[in-house]
PDB file of N, CA and C in Angstrom:
ATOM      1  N   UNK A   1       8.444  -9.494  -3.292  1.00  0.00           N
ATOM      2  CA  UNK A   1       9.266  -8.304  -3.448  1.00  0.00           C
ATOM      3  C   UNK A   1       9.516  -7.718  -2.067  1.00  0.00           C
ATOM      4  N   UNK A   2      10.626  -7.755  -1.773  1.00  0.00           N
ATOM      5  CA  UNK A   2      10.804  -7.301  -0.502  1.00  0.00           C
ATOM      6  C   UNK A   2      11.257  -5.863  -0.471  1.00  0.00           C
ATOM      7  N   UNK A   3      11.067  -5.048   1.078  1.00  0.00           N
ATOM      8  CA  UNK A   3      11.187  -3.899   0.500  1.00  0.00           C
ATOM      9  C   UNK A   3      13.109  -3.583   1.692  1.00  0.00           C
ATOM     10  N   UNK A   4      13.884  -2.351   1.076  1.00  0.00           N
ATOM     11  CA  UNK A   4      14.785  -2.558   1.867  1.00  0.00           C
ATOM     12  C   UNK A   4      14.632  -2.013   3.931  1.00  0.00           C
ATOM     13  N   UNK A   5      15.339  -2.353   3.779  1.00  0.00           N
ATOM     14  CA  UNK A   5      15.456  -1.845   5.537  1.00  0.00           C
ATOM     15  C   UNK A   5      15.361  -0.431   5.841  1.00  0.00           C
ATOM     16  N   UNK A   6      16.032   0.385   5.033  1.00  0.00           N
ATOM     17  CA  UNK A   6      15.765   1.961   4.930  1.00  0.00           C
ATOM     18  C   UNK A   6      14.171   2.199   4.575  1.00  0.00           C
ATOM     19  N   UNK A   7      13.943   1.890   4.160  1.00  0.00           N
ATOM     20  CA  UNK A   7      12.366   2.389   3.898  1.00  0.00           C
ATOM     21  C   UNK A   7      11.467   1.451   4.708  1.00  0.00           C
ATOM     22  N   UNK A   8      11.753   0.308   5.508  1.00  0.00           N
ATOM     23  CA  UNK A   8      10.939  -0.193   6.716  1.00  0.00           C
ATOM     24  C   UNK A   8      11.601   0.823   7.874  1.00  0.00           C
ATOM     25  N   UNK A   9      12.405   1.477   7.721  1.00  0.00           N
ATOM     26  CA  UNK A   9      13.095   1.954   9.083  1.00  0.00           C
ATOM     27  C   UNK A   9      12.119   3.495   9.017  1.00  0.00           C
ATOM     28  N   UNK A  10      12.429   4.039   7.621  1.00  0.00           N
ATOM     29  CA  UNK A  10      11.714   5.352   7.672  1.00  0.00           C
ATOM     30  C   UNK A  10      10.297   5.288   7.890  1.00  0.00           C
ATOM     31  N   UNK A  11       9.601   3.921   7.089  1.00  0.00           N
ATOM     32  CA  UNK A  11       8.069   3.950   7.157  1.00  0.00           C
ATOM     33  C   UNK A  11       7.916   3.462   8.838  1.00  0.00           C
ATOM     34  N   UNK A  12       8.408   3.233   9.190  1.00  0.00           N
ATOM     35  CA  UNK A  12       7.915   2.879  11.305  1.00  0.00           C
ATOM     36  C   UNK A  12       8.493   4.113  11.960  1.00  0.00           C
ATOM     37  N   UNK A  13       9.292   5.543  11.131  1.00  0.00           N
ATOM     38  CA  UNK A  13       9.639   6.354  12.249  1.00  0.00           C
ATOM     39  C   UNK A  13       8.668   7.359  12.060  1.00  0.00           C
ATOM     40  N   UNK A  14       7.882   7.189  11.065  1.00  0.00           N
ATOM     41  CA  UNK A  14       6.835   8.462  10.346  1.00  0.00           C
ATOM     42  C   UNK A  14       5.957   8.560  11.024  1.00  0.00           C
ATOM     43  N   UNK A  15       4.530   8.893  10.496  1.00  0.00           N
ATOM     44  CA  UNK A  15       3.634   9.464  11.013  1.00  0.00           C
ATOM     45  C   UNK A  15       2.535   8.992  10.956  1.00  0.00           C
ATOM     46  N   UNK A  16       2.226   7.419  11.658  1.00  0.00           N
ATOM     47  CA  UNK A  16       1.042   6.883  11.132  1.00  0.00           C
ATOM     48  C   UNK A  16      -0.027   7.749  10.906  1.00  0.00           C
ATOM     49  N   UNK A  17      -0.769   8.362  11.629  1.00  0.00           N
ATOM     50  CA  UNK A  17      -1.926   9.626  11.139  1.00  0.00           C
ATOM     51  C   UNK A  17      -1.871   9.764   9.815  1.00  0.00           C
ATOM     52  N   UNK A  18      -0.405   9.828   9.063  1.00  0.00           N
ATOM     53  CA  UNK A  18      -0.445  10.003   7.848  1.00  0.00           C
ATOM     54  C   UNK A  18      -1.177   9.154   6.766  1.00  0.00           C
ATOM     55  N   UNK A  19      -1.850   9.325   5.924  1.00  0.00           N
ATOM     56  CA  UNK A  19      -3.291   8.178   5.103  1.00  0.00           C
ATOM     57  C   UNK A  19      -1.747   7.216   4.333  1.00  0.00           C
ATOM     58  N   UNK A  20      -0.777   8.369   3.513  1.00  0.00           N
ATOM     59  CA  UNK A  20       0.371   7.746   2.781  1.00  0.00           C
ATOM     60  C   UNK A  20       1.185   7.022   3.566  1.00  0.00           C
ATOM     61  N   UNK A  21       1.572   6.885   4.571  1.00  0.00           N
ATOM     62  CA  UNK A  21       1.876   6.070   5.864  1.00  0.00           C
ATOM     63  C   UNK A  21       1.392   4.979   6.535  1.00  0.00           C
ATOM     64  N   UNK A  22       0.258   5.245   6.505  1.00  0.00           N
ATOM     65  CA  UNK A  22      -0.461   4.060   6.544  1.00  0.00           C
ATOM     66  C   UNK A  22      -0.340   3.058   5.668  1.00  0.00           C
ATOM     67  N   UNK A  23      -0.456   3.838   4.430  1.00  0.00           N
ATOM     68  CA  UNK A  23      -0.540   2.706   3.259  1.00  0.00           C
ATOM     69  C   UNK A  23       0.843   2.065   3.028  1.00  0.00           C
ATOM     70  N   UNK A  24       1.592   2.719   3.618  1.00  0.00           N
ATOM     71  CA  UNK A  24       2.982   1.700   3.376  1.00  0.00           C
ATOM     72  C   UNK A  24       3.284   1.175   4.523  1.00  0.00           C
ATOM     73  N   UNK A  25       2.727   1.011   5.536  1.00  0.00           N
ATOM     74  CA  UNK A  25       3.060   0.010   6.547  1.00  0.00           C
ATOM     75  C   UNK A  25       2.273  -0.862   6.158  1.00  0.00           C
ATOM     76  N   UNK A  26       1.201  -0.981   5.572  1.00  0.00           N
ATOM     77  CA  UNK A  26       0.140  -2.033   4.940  1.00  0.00           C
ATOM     78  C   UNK A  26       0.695  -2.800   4.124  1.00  0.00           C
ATOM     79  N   UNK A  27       1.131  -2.287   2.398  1.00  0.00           N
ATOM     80  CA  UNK A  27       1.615  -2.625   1.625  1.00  0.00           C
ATOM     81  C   UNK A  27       3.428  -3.383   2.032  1.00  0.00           C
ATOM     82  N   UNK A  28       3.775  -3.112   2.741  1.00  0.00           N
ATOM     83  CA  UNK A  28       5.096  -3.620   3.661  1.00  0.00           C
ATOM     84  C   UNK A  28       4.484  -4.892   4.125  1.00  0.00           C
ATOM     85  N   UNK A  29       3.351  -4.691   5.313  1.00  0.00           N
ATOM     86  CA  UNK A  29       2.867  -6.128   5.371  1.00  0.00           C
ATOM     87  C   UNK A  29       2.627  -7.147   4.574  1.00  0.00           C
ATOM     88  N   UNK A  30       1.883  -6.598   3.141  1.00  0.00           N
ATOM     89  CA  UNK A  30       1.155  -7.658   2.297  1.00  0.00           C
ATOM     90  C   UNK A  30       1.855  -7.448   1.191  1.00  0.00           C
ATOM     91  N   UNK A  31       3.203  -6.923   1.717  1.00  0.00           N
ATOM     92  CA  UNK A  31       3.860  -7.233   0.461  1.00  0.00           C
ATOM     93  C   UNK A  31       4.021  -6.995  -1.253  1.00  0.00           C
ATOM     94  N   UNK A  32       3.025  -5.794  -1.042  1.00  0.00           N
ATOM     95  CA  UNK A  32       3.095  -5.253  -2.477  1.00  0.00           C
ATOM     96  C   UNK A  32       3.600  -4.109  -2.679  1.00  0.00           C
ATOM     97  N   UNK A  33       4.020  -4.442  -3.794  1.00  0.00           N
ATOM     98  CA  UNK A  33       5.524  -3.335  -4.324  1.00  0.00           C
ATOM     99  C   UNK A  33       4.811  -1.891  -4.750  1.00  0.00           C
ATOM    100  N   UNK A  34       5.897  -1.224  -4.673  1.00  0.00           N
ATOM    101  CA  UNK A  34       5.550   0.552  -4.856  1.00  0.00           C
ATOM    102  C   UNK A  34       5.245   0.650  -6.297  1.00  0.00           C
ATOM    103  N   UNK A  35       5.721  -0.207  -6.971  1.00  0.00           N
ATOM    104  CA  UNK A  35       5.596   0.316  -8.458  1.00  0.00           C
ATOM    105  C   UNK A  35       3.749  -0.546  -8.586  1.00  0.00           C
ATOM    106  N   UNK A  36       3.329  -1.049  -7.810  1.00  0.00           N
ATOM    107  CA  UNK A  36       2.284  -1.595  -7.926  1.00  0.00           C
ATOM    108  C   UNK A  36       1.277  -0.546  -7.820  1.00  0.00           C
ATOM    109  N   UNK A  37       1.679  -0.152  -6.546  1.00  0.00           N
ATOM    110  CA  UNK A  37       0.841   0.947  -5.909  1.00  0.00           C
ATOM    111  C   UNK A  37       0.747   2.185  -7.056  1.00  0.00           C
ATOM    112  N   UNK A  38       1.776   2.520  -7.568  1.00  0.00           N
ATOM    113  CA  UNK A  38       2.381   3.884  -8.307  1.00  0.00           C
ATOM    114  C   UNK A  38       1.405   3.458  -9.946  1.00  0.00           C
ATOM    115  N   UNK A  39       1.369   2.300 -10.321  1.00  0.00           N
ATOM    116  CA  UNK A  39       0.692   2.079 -11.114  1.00  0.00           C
ATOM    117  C   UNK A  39      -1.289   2.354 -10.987  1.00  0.00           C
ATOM    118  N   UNK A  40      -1.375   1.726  -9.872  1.00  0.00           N
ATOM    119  CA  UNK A  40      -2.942   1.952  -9.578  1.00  0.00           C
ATOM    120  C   UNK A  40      -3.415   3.267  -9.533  1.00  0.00           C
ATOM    121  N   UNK A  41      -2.433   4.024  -8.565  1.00  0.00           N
ATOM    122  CA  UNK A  41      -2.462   5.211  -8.796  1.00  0.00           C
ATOM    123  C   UNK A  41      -2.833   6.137  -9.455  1.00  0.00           C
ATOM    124  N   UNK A  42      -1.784   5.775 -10.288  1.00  0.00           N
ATOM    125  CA  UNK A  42      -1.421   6.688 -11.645  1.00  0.00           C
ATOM    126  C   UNK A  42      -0.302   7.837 -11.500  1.00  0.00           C
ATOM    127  N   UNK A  43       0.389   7.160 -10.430  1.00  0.00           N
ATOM    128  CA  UNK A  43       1.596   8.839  -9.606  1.00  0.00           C
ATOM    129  C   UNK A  43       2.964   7.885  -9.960  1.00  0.00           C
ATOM    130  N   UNK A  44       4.200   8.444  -9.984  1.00  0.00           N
ATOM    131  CA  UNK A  44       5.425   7.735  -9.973  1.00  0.00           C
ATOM    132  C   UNK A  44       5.839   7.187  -8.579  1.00  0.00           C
ATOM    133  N   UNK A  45       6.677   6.434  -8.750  1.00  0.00           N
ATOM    134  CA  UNK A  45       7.029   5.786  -7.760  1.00  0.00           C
ATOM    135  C   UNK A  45       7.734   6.289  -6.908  1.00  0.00           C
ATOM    136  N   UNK A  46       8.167   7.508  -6.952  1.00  0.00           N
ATOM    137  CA  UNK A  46       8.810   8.219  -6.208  1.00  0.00           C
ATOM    138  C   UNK A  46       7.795   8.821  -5.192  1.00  0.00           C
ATOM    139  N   UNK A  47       6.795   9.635  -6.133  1.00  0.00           N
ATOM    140  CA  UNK A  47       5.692   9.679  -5.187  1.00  0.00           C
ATOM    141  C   UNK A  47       4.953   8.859  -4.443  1.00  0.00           C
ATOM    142  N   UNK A  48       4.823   7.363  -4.374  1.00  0.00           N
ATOM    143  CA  UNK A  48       4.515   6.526  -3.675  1.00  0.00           C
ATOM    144  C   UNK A  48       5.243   6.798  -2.731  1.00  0.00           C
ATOM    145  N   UNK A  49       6.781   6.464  -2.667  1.00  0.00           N
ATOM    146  CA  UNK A  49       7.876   6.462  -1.533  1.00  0.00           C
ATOM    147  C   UNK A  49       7.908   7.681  -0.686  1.00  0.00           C
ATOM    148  N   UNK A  50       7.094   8.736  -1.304  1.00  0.00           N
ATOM    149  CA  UNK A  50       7.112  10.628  -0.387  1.00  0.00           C
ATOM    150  C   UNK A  50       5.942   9.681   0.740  1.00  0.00           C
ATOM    151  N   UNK A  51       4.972   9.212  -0.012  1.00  0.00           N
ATOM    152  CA  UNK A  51       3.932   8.759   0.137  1.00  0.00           C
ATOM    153  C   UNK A  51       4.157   8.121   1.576  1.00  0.00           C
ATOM    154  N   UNK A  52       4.530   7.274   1.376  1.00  0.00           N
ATOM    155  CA  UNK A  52       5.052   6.112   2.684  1.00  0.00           C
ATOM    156  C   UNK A  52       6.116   6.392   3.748  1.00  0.00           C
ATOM    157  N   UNK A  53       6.811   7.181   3.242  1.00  0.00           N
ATOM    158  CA  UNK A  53       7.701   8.003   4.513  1.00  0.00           C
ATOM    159  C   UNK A  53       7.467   8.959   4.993  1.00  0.00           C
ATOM    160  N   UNK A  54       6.561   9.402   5.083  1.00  0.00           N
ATOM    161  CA  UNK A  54       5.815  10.529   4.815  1.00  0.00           C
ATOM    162  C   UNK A  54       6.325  12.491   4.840  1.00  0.00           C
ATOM    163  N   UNK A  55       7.541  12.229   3.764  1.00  0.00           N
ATOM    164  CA  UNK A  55       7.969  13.231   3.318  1.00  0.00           C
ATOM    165  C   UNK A  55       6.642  14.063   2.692  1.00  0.00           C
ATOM    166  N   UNK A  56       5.335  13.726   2.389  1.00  0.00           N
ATOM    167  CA  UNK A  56       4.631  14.096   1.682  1.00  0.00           C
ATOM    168  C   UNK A  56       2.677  13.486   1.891  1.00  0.00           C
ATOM    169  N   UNK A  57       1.979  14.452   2.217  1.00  0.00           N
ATOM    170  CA  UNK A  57       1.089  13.767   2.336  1.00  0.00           C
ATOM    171  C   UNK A  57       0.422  13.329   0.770  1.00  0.00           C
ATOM    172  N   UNK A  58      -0.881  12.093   1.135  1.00  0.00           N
ATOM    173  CA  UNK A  58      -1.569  12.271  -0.091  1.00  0.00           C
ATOM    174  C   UNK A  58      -2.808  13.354  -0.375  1.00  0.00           C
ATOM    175  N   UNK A  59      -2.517  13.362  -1.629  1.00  0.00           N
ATOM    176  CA  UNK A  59      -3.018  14.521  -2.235  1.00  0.00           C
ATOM    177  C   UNK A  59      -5.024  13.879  -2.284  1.00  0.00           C
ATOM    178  N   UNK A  60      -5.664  15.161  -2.081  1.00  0.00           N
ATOM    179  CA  UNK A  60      -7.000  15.405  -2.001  1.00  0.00           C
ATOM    180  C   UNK A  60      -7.764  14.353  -2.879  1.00  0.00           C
ATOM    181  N   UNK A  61      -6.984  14.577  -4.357  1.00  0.00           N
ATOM    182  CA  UNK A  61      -8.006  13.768  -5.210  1.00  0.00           C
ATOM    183  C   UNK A  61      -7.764  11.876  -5.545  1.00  0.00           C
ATOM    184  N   UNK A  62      -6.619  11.559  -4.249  1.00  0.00           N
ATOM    185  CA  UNK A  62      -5.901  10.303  -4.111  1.00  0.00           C
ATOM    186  C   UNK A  62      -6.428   9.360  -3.065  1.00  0.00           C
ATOM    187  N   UNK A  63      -7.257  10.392  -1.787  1.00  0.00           N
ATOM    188  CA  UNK A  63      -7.427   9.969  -0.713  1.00  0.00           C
ATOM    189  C   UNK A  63      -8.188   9.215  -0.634  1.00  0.00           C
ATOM    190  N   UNK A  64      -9.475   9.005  -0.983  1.00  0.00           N
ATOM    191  CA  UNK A  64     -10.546   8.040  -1.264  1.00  0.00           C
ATOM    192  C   UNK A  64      -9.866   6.538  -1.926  1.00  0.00           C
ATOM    193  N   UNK A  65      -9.504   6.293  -2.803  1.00  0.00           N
ATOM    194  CA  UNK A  65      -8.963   5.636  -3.687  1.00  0.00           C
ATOM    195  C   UNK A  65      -7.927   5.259  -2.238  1.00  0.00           C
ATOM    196  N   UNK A  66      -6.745   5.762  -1.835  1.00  0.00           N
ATOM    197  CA  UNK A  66      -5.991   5.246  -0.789  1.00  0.00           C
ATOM    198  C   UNK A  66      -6.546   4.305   0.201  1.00  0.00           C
ATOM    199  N   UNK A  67      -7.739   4.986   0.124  1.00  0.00           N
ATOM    200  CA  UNK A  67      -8.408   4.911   1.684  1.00  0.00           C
ATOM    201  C   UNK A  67      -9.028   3.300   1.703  1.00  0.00           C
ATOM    202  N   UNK A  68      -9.621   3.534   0.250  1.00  0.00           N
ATOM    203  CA  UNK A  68      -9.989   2.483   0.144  1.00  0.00           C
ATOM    204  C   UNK A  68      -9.051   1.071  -0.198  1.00  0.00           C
ATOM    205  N   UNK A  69      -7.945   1.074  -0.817  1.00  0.00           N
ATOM    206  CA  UNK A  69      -6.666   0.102  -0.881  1.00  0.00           C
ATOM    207  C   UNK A  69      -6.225  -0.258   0.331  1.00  0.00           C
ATOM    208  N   UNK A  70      -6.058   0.763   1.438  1.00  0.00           N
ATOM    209  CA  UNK A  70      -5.906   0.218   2.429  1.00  0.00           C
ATOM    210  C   UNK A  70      -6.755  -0.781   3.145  1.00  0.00           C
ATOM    211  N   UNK A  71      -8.473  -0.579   3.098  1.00  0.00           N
ATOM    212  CA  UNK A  71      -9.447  -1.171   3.669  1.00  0.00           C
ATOM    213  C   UNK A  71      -9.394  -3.000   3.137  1.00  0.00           C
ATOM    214  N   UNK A  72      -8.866  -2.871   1.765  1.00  0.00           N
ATOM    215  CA  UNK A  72      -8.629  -3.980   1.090  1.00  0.00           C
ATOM    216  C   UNK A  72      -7.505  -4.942   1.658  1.00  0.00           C
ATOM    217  N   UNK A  73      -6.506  -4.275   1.634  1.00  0.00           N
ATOM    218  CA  UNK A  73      -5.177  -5.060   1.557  1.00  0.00           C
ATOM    219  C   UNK A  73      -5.446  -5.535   3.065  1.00  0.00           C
ATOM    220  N   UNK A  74      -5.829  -4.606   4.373  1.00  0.00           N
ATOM    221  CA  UNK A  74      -6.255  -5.019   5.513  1.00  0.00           C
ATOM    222  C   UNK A  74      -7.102  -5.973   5.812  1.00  0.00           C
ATOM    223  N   UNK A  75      -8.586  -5.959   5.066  1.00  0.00           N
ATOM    224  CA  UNK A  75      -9.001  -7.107   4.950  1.00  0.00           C
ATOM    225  C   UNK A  75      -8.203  -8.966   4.547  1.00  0.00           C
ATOM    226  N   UNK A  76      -8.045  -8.540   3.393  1.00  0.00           N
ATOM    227  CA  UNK A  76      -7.077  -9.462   3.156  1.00  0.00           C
ATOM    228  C   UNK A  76      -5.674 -10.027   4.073  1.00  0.00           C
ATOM    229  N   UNK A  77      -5.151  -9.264   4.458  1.00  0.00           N
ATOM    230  CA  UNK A  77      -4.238  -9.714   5.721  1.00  0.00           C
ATOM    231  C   UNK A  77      -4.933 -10.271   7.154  1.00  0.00           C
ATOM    232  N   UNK A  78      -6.043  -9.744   6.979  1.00  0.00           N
ATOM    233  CA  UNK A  78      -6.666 -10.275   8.089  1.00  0.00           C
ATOM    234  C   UNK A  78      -7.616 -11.412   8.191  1.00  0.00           C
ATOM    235  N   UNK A  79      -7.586 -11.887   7.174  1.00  0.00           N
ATOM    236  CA  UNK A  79      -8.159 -13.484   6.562  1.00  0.00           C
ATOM    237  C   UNK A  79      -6.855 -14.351   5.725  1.00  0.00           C
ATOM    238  N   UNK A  80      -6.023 -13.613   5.745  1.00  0.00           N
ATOM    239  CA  UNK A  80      -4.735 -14.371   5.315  1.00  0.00           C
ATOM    240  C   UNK A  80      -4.361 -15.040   4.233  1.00  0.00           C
ATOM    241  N   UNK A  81      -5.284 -13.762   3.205  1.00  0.00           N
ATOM    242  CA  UNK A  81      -5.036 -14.182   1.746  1.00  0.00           C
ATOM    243  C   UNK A  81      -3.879 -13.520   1.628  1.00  0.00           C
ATOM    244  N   UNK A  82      -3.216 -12.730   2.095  1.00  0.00           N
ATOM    245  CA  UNK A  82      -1.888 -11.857   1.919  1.00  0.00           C
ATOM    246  C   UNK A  82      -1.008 -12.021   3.190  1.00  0.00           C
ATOM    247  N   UNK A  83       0.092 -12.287   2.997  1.00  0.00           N
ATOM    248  CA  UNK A  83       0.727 -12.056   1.698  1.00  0.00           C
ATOM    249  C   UNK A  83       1.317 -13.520   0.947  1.00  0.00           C
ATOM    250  N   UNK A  84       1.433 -13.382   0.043  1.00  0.00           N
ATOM    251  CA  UNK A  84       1.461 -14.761  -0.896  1.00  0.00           C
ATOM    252  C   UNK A  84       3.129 -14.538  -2.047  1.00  0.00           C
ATOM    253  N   UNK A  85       3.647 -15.668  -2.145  1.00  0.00           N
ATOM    254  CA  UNK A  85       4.644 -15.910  -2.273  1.00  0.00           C
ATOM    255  C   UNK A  85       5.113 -14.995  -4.089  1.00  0.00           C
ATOM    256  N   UNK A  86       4.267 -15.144  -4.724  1.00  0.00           N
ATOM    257  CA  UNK A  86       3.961 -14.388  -6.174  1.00  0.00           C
ATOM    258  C   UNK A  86       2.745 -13.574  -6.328  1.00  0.00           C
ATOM    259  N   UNK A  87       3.762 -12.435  -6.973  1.00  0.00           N
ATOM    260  CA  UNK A  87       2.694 -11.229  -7.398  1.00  0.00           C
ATOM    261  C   UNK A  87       1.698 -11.372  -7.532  1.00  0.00           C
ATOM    262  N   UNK A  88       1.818 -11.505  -9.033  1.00  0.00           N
ATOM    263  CA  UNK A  88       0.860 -11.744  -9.154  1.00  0.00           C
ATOM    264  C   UNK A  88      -0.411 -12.615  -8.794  1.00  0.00           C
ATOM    265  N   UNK A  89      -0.359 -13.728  -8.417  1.00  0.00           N
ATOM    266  CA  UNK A  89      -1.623 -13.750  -7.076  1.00  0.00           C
ATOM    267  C   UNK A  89      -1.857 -12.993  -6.296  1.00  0.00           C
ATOM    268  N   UNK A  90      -0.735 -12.255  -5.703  1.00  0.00           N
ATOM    269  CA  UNK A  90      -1.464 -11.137  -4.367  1.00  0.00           C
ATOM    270  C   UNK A  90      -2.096 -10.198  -4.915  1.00  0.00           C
ATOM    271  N   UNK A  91      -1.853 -10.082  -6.701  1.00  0.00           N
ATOM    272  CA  UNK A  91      -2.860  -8.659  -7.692  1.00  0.00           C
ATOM    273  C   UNK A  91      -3.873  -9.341  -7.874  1.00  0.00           C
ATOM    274  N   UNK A  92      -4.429 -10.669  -8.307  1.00  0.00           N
ATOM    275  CA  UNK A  92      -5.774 -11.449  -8.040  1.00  0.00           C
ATOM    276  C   UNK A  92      -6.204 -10.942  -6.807  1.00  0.00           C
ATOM    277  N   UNK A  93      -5.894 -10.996  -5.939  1.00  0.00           N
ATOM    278  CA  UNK A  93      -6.593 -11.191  -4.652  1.00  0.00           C
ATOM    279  C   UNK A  93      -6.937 -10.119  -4.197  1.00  0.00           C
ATOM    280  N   UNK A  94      -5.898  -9.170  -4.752  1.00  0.00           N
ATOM    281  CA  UNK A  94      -6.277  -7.526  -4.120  1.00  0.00           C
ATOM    282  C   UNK A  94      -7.852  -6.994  -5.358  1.00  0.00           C
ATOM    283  N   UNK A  95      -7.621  -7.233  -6.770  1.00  0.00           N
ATOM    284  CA  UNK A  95      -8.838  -7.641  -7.184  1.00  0.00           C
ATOM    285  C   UNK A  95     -10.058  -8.080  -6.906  1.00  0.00           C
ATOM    286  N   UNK A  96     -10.233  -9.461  -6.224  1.00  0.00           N
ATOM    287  CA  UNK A  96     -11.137 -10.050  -6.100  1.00  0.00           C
ATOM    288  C   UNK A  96     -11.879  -9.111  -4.970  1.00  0.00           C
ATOM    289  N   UNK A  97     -10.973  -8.549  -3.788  1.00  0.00           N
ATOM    290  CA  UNK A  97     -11.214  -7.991  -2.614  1.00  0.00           C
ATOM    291  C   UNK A  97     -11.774  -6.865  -3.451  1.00  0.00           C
ATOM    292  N   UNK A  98     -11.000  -5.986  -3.769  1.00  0.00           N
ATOM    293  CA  UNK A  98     -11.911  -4.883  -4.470  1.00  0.00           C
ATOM    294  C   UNK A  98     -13.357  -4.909  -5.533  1.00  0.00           C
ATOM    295  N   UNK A  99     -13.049  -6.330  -5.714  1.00  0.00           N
ATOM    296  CA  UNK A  99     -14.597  -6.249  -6.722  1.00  0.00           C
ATOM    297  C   UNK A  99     -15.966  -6.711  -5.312  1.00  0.00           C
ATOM    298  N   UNK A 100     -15.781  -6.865  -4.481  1.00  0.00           N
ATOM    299  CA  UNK A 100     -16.284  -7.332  -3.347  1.00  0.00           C
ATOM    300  C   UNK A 100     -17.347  -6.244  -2.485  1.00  0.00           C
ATOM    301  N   UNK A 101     -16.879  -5.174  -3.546  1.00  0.00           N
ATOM    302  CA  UNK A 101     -17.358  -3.414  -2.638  1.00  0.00           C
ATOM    303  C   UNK A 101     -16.964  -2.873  -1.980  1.00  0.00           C
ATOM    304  N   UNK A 102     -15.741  -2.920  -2.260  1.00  0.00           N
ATOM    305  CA  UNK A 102     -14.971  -1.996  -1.386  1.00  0.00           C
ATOM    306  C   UNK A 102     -14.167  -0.962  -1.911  1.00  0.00           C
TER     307      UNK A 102
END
């Protein structure tokens, strides 16, 4: 799932500091979609996208949970299980990583 050029353009002019910023330059890398994210969540996908451009920070009771998706998906990019050609394998893998303790 690729994401468009407007939202790689906005997520690299933002505010890395930002935790929701972060997570979408991550998820941009490894390739997993907002409605993925918006699902784990439990927020709409719109709020993912405030999320990642960072029209919007994440909220208090999100941050942990963020914090930790990011630690994952990073791992994983950095052993080069991500990003992978179908979803669903890269949702195995972001799985497996999270059952791992993280």
């Amino acid at each position: 799932m690729a994401y468009s050029q407007r939202l790689y353009t906005a997520v690299s002019q933002a505010d890395m500091k930002m935790l929701g910023v972060r997570l979408g330059a991550v998820c941009i890398d490894a390739k997993i979609p907002v409605q993925v994210i918006a699902r784990w969540m439990g927020i709409s996908r719109q709020g993912v996208y405030l999320w990642f451009t960072g029209a919007t920070d994440v909220a208090d009771r999100h941050r942990e949970k963020v914090e930790s998706l990011i630690d994952v998906l990073l791992d994983a990019l950095e052993e080069n299980a991500l990003p992978v050609p179908k979803l669903a394998r890269a949702l195995e893998i972001v799985e497996e990583y999270q059952a791992r303790g993280r």
